[in-house]
PDB file of N, CA and C in Angstrom:
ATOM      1  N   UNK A   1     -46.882   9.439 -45.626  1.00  0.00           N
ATOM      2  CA  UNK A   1     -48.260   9.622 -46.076  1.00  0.00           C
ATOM      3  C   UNK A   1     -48.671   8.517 -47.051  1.00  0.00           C
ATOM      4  N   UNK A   2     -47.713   7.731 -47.705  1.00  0.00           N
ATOM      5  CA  UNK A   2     -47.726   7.164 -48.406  1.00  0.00           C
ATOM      6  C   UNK A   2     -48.420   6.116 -48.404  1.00  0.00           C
ATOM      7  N   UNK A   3     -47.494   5.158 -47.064  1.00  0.00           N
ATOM      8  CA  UNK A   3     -47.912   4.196 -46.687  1.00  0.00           C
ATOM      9  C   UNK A   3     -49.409   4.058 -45.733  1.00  0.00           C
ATOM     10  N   UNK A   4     -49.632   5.607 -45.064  1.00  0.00           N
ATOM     11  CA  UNK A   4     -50.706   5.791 -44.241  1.00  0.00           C
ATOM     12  C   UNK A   4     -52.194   5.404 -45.047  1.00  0.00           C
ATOM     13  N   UNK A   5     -52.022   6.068 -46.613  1.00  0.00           N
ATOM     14  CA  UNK A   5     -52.990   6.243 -47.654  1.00  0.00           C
ATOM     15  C   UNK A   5     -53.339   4.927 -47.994  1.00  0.00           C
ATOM     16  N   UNK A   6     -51.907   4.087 -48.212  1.00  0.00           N
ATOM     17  CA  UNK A   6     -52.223   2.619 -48.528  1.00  0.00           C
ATOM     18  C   UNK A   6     -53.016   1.639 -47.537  1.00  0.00           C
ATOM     19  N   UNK A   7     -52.429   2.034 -46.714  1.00  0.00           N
ATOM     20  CA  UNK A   7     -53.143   0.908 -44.969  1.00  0.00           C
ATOM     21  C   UNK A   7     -54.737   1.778 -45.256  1.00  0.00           C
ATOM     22  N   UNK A   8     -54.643   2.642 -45.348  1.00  0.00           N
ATOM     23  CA  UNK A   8     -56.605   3.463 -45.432  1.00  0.00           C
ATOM     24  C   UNK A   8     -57.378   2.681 -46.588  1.00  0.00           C
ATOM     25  N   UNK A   9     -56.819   2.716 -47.788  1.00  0.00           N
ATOM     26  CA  UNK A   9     -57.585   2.230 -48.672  1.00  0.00           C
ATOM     27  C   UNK A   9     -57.437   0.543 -48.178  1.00  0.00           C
ATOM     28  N   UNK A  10     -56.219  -0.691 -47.742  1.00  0.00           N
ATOM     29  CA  UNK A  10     -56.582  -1.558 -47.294  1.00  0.00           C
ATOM     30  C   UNK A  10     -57.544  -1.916 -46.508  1.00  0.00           C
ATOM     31  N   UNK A  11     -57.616  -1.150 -45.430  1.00  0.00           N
ATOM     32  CA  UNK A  11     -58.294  -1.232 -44.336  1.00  0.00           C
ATOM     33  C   UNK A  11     -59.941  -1.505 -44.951  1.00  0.00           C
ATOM     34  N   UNK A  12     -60.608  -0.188 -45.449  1.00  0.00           N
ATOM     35  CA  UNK A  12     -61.677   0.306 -45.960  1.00  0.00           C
ATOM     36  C   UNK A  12     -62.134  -1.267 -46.813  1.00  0.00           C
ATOM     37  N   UNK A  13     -61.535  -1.688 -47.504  1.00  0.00           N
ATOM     38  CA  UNK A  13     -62.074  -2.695 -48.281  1.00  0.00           C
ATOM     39  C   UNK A  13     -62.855  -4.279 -47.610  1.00  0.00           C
ATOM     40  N   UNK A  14     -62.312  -4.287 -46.027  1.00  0.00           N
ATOM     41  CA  UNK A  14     -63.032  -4.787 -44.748  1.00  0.00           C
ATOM     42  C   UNK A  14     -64.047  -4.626 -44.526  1.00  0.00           C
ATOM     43  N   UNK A  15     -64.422  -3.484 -44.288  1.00  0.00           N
ATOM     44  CA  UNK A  15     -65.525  -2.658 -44.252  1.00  0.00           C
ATOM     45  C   UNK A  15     -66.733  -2.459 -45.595  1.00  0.00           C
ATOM     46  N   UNK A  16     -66.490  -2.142 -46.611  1.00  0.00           N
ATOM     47  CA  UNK A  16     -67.078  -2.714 -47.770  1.00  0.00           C
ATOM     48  C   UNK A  16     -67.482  -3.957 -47.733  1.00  0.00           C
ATOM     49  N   UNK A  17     -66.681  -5.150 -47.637  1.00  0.00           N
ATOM     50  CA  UNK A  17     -67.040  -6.545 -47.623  1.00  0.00           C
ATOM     51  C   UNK A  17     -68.379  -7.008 -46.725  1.00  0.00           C
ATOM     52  N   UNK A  18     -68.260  -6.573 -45.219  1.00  0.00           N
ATOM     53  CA  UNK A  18     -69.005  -6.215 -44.148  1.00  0.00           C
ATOM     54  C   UNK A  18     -70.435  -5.791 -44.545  1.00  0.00           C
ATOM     55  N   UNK A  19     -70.223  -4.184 -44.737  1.00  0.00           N
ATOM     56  CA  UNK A  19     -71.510  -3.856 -45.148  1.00  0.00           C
ATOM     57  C   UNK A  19     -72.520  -4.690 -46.778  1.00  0.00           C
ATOM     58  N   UNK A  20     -71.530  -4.733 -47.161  1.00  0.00           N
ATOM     59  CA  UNK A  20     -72.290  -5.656 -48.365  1.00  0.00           C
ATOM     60  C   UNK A  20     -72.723  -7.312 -47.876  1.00  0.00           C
ATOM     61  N   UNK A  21     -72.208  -7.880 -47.205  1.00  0.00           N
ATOM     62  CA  UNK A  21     -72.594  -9.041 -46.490  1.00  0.00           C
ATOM     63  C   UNK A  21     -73.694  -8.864 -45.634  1.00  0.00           C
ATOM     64  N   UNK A  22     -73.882  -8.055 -44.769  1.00  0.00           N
ATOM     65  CA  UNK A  22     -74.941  -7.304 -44.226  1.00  0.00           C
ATOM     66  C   UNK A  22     -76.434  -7.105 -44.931  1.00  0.00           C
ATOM     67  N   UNK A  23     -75.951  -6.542 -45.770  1.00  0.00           N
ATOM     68  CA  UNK A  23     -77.421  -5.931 -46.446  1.00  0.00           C
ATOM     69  C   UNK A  23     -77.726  -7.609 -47.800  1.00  0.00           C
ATOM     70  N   UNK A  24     -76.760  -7.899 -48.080  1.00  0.00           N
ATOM     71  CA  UNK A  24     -77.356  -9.357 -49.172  1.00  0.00           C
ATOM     72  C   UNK A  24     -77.326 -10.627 -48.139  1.00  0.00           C
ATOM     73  N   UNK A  25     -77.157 -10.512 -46.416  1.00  0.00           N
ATOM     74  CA  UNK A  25     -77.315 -11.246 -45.171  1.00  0.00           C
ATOM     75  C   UNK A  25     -76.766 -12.714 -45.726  1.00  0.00           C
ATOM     76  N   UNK A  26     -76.249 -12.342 -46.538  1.00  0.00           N
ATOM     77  CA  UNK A  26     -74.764 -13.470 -46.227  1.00  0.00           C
ATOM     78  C   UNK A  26     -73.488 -12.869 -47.151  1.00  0.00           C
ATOM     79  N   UNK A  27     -72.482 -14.044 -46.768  1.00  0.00           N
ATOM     80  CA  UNK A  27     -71.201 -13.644 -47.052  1.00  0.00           C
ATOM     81  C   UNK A  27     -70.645 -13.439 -48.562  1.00  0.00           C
ATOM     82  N   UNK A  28     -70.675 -12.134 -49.331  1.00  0.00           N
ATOM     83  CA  UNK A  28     -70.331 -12.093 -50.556  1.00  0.00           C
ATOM     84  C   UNK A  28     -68.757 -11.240 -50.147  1.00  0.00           C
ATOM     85  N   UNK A  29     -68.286 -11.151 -51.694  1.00  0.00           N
ATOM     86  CA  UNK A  29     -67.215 -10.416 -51.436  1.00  0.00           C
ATOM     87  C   UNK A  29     -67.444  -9.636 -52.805  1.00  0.00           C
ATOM     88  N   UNK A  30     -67.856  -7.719 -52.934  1.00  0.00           N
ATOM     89  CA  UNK A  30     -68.061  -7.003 -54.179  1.00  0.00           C
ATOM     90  C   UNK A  30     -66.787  -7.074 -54.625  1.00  0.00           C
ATOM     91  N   UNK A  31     -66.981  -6.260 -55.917  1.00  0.00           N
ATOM     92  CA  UNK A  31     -65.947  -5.451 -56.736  1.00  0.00           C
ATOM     93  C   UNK A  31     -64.961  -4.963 -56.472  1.00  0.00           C
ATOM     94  N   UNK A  32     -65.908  -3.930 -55.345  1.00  0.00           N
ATOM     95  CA  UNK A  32     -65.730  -3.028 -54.741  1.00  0.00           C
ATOM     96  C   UNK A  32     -63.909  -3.028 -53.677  1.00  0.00           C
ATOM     97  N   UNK A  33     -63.929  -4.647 -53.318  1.00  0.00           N
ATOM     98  CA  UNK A  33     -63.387  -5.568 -52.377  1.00  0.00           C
ATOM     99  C   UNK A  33     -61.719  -5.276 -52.991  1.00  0.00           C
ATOM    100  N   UNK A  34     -62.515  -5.905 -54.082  1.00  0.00           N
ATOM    101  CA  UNK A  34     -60.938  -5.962 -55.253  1.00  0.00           C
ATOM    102  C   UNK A  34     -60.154  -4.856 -55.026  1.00  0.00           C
ATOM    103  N   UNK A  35     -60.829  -3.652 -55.782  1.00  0.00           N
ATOM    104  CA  UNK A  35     -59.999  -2.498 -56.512  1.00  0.00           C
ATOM    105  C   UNK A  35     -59.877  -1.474 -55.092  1.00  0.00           C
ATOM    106  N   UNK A  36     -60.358  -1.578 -53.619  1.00  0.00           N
ATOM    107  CA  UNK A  36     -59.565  -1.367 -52.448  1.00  0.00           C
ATOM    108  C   UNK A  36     -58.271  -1.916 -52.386  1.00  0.00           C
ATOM    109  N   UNK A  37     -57.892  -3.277 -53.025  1.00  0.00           N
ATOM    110  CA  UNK A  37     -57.315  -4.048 -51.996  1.00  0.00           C
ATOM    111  C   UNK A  37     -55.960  -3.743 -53.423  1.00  0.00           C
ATOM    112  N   UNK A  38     -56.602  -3.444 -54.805  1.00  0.00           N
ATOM    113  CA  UNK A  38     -55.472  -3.006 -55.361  1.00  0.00           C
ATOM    114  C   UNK A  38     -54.731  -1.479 -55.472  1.00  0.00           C
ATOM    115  N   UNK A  39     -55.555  -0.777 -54.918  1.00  0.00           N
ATOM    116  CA  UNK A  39     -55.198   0.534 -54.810  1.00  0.00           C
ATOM    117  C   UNK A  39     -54.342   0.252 -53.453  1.00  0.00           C
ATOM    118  N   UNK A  40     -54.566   0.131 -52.382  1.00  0.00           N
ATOM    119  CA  UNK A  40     -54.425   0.014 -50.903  1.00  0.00           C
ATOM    120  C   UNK A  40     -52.544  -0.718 -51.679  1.00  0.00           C
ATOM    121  N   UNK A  41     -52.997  -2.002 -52.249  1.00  0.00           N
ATOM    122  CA  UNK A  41     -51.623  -2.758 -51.946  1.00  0.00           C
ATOM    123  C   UNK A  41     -50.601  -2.238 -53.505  1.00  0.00           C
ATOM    124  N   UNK A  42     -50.690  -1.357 -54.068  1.00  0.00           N
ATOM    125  CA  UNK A  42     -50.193  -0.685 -55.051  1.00  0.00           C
ATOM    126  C   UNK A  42     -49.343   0.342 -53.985  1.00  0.00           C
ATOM    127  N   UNK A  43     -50.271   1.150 -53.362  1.00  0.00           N
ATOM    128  CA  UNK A  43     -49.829   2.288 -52.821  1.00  0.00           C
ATOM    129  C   UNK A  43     -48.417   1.551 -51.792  1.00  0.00           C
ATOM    130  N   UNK A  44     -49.148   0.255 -51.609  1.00  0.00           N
ATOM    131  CA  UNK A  44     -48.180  -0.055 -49.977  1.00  0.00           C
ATOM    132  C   UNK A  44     -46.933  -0.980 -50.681  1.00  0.00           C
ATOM    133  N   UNK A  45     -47.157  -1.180 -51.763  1.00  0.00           N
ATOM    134  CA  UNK A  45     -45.587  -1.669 -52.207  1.00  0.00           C
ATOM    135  C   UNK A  45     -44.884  -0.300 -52.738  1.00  0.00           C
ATOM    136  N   UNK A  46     -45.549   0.670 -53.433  1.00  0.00           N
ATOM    137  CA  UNK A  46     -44.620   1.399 -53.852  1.00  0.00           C
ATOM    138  C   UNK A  46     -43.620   1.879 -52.150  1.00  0.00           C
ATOM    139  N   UNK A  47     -44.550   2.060 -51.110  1.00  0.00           N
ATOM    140  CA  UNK A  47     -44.065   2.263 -49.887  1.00  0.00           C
ATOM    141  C   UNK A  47     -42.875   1.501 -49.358  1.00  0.00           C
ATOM    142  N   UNK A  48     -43.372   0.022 -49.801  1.00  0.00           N
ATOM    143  CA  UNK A  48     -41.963  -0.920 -49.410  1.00  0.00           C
ATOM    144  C   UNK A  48     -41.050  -0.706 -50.526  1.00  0.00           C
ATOM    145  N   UNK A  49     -41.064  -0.338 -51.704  1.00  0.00           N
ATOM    146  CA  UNK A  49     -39.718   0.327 -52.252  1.00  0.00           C
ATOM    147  C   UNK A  49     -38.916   0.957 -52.018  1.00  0.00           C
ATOM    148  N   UNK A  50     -39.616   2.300 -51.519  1.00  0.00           N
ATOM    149  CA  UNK A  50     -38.749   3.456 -50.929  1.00  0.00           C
ATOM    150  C   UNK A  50     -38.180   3.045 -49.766  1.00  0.00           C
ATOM    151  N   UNK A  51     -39.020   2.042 -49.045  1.00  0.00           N
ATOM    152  CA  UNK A  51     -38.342   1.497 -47.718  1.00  0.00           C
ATOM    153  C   UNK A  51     -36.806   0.688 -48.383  1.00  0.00           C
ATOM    154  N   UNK A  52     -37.210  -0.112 -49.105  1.00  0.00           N
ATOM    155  CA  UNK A  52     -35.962  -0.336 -49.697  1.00  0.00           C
ATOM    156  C   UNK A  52     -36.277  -1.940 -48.650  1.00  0.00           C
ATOM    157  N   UNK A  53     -37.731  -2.466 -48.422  1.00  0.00           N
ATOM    158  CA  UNK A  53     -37.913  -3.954 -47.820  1.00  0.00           C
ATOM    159  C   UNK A  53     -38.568  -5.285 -48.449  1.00  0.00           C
ATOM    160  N   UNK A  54     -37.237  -6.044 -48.970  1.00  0.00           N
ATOM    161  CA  UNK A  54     -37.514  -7.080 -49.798  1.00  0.00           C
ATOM    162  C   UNK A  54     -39.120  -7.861 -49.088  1.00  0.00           C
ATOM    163  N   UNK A  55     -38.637  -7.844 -48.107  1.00  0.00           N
ATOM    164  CA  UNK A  55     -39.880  -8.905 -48.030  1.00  0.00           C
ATOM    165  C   UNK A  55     -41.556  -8.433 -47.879  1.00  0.00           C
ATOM    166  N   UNK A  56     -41.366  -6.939 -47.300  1.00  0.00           N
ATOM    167  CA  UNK A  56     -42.859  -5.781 -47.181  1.00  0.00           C
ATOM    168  C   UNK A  56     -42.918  -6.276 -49.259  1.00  0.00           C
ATOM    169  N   UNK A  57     -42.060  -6.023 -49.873  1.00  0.00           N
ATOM    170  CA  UNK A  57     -42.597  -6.019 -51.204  1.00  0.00           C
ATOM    171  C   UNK A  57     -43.023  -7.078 -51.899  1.00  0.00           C
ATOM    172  N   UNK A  58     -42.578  -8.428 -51.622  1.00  0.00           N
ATOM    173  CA  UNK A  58     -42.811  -9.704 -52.016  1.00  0.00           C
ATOM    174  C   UNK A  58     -44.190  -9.756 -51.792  1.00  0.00           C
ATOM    175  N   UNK A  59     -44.607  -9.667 -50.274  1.00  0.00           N
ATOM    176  CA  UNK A  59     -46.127  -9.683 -50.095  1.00  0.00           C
ATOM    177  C   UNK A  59     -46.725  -8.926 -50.461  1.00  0.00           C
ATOM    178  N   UNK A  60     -46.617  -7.657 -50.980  1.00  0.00           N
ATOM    179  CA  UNK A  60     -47.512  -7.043 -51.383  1.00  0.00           C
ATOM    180  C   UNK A  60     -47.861  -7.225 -52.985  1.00  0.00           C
ATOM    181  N   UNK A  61     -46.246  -7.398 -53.450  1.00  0.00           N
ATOM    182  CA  UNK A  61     -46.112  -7.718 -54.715  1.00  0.00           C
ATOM    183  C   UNK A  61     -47.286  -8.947 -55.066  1.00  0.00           C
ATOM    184  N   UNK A  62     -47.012 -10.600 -53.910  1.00  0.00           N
ATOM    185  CA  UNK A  62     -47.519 -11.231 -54.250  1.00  0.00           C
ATOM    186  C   UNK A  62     -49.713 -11.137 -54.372  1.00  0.00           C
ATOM    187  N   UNK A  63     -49.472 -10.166 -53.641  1.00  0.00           N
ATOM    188  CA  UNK A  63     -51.192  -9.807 -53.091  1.00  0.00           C
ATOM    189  C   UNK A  63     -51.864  -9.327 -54.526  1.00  0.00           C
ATOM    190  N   UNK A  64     -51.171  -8.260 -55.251  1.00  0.00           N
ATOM    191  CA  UNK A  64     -51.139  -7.098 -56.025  1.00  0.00           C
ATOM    192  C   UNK A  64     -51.895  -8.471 -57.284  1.00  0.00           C
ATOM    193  N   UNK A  65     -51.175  -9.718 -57.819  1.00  0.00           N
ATOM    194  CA  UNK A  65     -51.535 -10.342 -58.305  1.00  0.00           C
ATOM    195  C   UNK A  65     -52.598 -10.976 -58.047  1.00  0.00           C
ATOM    196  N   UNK A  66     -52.938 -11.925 -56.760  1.00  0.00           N
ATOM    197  CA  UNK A  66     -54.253 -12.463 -56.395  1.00  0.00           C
ATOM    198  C   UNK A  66     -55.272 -11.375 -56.960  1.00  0.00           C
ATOM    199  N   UNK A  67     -55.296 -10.099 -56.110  1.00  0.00           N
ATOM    200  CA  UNK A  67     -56.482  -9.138 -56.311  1.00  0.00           C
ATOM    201  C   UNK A  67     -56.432  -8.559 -57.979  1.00  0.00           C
ATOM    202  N   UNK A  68     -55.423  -8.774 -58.933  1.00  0.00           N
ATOM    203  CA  UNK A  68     -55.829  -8.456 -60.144  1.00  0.00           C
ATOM    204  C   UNK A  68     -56.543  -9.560 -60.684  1.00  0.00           C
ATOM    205  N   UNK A  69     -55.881 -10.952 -60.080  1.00  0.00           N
ATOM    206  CA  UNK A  69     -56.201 -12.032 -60.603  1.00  0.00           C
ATOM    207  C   UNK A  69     -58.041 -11.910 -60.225  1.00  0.00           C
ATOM    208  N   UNK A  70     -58.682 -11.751 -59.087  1.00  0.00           N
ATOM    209  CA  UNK A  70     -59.679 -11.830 -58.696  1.00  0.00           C
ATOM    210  C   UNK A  70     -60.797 -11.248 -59.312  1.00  0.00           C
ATOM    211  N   UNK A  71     -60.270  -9.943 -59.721  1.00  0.00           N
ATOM    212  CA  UNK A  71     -60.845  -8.914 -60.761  1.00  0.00           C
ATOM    213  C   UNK A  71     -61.259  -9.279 -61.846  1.00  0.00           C
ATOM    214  N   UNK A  72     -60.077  -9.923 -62.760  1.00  0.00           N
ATOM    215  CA  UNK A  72     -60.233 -10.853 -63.928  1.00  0.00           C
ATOM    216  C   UNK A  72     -61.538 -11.625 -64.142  1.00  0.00           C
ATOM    217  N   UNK A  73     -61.079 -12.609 -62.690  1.00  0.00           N
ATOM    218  CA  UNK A  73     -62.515 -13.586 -62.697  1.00  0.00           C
ATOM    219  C   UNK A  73     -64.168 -13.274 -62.418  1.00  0.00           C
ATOM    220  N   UNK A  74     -63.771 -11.974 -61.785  1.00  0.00           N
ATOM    221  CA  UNK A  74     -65.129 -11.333 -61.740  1.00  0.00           C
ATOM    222  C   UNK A  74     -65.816 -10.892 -62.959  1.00  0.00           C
ATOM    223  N   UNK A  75     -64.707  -9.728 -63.582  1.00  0.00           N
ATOM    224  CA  UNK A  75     -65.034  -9.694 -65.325  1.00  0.00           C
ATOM    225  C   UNK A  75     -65.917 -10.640 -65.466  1.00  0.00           C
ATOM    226  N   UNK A  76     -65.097 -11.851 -66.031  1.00  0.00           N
ATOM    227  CA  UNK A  76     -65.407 -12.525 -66.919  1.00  0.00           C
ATOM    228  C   UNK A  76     -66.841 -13.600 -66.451  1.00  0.00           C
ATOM    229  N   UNK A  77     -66.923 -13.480 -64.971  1.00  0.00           N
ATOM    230  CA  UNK A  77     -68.203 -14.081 -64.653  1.00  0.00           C
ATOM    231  C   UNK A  77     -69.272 -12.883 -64.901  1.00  0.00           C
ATOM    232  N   UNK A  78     -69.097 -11.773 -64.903  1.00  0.00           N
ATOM    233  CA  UNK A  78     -70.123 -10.620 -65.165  1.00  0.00           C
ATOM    234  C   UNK A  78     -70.351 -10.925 -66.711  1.00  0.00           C
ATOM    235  N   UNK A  79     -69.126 -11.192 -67.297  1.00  0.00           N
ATOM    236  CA  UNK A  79     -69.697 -10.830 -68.865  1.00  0.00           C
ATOM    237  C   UNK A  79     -70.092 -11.982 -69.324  1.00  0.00           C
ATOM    238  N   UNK A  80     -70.222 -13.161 -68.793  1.00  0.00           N
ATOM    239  CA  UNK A  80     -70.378 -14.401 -68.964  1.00  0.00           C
ATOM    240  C   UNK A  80     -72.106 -14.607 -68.954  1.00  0.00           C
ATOM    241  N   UNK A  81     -72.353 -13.726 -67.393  1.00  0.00           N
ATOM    242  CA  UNK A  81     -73.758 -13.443 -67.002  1.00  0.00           C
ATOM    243  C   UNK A  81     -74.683 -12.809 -68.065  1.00  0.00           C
ATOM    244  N   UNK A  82     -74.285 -11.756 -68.577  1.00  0.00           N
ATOM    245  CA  UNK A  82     -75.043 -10.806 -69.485  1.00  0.00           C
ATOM    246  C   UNK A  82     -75.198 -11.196 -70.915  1.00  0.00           C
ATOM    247  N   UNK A  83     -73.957 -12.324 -71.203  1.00  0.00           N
ATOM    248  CA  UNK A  83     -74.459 -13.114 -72.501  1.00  0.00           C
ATOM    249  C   UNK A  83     -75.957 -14.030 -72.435  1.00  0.00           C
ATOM    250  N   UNK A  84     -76.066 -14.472 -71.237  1.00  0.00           N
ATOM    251  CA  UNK A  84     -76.983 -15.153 -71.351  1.00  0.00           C
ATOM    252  C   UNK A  84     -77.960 -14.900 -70.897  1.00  0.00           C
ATOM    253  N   UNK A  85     -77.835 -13.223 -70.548  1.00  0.00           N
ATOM    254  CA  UNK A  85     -79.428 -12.858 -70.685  1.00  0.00           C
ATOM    255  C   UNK A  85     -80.158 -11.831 -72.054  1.00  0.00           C
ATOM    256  N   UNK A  86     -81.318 -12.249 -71.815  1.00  0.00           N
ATOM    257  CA  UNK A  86     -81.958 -12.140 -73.017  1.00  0.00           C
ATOM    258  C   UNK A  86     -81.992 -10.824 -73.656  1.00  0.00           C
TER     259      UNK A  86
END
């Protein structure tokens, strides 16, 4: 169930990207994008633990960072934004 929950919340964050590209009719990537893709790949390494599979965990491990990393930069372009408005 574990891993099923993780591939759902991965999956879903496709779909988010999609519909938000859709409706702002070009290609953005939300928030929203991120914290799928860290829930989704949280859930799916703890999965490759129990599997006990070095390499399912490396990638997820390594993913787990990009998408916090991505988060970060969003922050800080949001709060970057709101300083400089009036």
């Amino acid at each position: 169930m574990l891993g099923f929950a993780g591939q759902a919340l991965f999956s879903a964050r496709f779909i988010v990207q999609w519909i938000a590209s859709e409706r702002a009719r070009r290609s953005i990537v939300p928030r929203a994008f991120w914290w799928l893709s860290v829930g989704g790949g949280a859930l799916l390494f703890t999965y490759a633990v129990w599997r006990q599979d070095p390499v399912f965990m490396a990638g997820q491990g390594a993913g787990l960072f990009v998408y916090l990393r991505n988060l970060r930069l969003s922050q800080a372009k949001t709060a970057s934004i709101s300083e400089r408005a009036p």
